[in-house]
C-alpha atoms as a PDB file:
ATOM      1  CA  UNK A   1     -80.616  80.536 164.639  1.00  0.00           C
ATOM      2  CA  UNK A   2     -82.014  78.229 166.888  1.00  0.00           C
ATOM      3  CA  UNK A   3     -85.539  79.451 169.151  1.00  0.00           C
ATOM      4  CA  UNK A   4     -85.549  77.906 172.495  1.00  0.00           C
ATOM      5  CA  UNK A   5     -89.289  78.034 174.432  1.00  0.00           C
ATOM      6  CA  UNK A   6     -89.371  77.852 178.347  1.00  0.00           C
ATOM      7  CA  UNK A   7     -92.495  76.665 180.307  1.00  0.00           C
ATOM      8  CA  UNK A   8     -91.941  77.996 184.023  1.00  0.00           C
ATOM      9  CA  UNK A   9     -93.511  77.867 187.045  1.00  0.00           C
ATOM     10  CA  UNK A  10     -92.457  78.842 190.876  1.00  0.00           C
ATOM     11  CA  UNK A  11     -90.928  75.461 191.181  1.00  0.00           C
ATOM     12  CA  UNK A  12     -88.764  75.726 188.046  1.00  0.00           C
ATOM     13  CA  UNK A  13     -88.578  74.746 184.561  1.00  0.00           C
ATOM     14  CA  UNK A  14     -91.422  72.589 183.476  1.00  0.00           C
ATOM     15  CA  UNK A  15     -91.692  71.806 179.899  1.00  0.00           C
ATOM     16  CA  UNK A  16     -88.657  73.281 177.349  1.00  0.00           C
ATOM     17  CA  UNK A  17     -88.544  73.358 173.299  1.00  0.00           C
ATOM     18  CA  UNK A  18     -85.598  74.081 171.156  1.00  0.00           C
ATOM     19  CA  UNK A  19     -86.145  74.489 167.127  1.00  0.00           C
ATOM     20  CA  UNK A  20     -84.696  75.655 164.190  1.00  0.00           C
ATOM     21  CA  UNK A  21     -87.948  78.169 163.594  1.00  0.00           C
ATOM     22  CA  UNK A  22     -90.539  79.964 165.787  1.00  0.00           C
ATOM     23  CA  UNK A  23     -93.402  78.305 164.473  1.00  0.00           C
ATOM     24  CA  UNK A  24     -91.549  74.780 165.190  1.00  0.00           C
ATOM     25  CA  UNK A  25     -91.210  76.080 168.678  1.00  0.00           C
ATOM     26  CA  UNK A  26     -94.652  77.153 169.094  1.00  0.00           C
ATOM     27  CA  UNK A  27     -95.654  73.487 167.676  1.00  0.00           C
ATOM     28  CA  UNK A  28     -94.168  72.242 170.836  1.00  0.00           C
ATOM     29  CA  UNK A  29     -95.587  74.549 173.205  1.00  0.00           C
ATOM     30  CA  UNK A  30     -99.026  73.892 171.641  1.00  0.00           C
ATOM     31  CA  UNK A  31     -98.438  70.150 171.786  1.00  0.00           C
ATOM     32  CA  UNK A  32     -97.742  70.613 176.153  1.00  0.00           C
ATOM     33  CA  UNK A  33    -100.774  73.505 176.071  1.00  0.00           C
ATOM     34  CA  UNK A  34    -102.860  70.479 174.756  1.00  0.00           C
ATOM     35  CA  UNK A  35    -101.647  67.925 177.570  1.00  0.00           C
ATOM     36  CA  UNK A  36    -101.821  70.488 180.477  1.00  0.00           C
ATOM     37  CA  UNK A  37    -105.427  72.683 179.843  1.00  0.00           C
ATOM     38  CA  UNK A  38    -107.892  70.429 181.114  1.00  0.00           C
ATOM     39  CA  UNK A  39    -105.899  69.604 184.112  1.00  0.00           C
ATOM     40  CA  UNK A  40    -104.105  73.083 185.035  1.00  0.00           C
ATOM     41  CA  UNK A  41    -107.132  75.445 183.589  1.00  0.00           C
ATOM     42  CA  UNK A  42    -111.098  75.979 184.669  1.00  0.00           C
ATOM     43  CA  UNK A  43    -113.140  73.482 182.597  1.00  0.00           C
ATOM     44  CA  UNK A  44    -114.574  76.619 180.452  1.00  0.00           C
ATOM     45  CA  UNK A  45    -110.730  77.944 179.574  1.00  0.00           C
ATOM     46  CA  UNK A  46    -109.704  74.815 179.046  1.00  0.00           C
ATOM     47  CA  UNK A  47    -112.724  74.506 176.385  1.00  0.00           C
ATOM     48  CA  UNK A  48    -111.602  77.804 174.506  1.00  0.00           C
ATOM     49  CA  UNK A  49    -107.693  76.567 174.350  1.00  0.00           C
ATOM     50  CA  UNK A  50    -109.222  73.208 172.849  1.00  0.00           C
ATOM     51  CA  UNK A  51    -111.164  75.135 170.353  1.00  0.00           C
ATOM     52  CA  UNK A  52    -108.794  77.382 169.096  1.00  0.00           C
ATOM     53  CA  UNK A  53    -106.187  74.780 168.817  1.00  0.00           C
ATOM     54  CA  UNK A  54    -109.174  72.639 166.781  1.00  0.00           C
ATOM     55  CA  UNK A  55    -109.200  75.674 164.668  1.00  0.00           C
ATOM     56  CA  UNK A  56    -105.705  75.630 163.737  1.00  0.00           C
ATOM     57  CA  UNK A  57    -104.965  79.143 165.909  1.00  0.00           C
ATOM     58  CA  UNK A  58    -102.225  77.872 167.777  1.00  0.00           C
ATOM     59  CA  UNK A  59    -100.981  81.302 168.720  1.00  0.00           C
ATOM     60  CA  UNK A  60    -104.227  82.182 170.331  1.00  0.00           C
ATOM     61  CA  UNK A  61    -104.632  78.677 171.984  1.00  0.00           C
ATOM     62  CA  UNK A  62    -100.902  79.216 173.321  1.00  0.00           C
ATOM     63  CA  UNK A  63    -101.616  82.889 174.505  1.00  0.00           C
ATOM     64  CA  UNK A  64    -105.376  81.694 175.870  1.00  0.00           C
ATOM     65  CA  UNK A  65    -103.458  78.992 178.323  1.00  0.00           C
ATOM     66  CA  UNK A  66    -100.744  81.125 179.585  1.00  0.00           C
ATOM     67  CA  UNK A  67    -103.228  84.091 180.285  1.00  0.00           C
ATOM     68  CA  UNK A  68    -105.690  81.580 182.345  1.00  0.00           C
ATOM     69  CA  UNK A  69    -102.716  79.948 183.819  1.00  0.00           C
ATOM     70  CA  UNK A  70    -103.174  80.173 187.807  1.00  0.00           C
ATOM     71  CA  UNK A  71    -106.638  80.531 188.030  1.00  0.00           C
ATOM     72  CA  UNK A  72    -106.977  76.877 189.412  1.00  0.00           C
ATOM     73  CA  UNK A  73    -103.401  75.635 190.170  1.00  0.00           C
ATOM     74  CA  UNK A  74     -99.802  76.984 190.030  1.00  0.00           C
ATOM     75  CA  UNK A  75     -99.106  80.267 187.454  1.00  0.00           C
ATOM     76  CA  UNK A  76     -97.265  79.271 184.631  1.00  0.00           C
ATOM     77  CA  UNK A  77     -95.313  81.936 181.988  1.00  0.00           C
ATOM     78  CA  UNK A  78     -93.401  81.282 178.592  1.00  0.00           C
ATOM     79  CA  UNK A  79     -90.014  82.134 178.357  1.00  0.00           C
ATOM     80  CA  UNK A  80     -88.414  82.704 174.718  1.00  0.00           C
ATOM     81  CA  UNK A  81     -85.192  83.464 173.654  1.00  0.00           C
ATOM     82  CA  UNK A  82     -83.269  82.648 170.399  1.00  0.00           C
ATOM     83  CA  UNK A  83     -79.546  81.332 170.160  1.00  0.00           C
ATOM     84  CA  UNK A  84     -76.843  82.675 167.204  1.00  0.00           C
ATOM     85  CA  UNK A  85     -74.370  79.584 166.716  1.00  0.00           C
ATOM     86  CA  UNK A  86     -70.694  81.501 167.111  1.00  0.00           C
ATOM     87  CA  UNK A  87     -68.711  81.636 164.515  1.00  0.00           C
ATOM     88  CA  UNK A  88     -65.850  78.771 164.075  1.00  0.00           C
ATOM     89  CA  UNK A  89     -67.635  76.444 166.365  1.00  0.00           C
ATOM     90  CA  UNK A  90     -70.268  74.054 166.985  1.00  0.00           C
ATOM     91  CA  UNK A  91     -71.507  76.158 170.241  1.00  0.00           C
ATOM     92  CA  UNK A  92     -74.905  77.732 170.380  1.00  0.00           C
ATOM     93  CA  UNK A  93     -75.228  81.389 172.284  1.00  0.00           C
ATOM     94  CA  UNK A  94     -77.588  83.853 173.872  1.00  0.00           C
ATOM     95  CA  UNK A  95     -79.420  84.827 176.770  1.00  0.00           C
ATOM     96  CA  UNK A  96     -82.368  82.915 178.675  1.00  0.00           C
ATOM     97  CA  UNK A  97     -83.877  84.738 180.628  1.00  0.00           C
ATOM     98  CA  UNK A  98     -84.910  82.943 183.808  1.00  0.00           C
ATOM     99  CA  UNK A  99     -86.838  85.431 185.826  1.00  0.00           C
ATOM    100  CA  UNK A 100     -87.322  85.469 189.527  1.00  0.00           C
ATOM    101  CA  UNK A 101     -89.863  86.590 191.493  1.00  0.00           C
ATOM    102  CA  UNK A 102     -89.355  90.132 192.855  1.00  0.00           C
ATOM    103  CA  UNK A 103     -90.078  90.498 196.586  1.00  0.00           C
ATOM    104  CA  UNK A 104     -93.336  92.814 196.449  1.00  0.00           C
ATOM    105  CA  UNK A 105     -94.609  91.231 193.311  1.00  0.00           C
ATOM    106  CA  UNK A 106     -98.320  88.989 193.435  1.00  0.00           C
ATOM    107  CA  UNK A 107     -96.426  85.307 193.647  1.00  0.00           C
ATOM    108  CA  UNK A 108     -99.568  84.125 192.153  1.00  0.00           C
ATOM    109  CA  UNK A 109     -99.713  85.976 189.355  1.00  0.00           C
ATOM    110  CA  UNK A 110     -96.512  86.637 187.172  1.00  0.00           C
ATOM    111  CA  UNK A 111     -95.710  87.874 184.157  1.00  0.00           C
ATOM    112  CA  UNK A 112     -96.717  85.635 181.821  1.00  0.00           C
ATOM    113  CA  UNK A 113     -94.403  85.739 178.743  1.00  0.00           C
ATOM    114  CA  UNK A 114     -90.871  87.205 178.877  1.00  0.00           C
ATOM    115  CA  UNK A 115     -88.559  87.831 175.408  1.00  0.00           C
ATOM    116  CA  UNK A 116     -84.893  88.077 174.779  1.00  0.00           C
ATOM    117  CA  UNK A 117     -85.464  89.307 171.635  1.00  0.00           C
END
């Protein structure tokens, strides 16, 4: 199986991890969370994510961004899905589920996290 992470925003895709395991994934996603809090979050959210990720709670640090995500810039939301590599070939499938905005939604605020699974 392969586990495919998806950082989006309004404006499209902005950060993407593929890995053989979720908690590879989530490595990845943790590594962006790092680069982006201090510049996409409020200085006191951004503090949290930086402590939890000190900590070693990277699924809390991950979850802390994404729910703070919007407050100060543009909304951001995870996308997962995982991939099953078809039988007699070297192809990888599944779904990804790209979401779009539904008219009558708050544009500002989306769903954070979507699953395939």
């Amino acid at each position: 199986m392969l586990y495919v992470y998806i950082v989006c925003a309004v404006d499209g895709a902005r950060f993407a991890a593929v890995a053989a395991s979720e908690p590879e994934c989530l490595a990845q996603v943790a590594s962006y969370v790092a680069e982006q809090a201090a510049g996409q979050l409020h200085p006191p959210s951004a503090c949290r994510v930086r402590e939890l990720l000190a900590d070693g709670d990277t699924n809390a640090a991950v979850a802390e961004y994404f729910r703070h995500t919007g407050e100060r810039w543009e909304a951001e939301w995870l996308v997962t899905a995982s991939l099953h590599q078809d039988s007699g070939s070297t192809a990888w499938s599944g779904s990804v589920p790209l979401p779009e905005l539904v008219h009558g939604l708050d544009r500002e605020r989306p769903s954070r996290v979507l699953s395939s699974r």
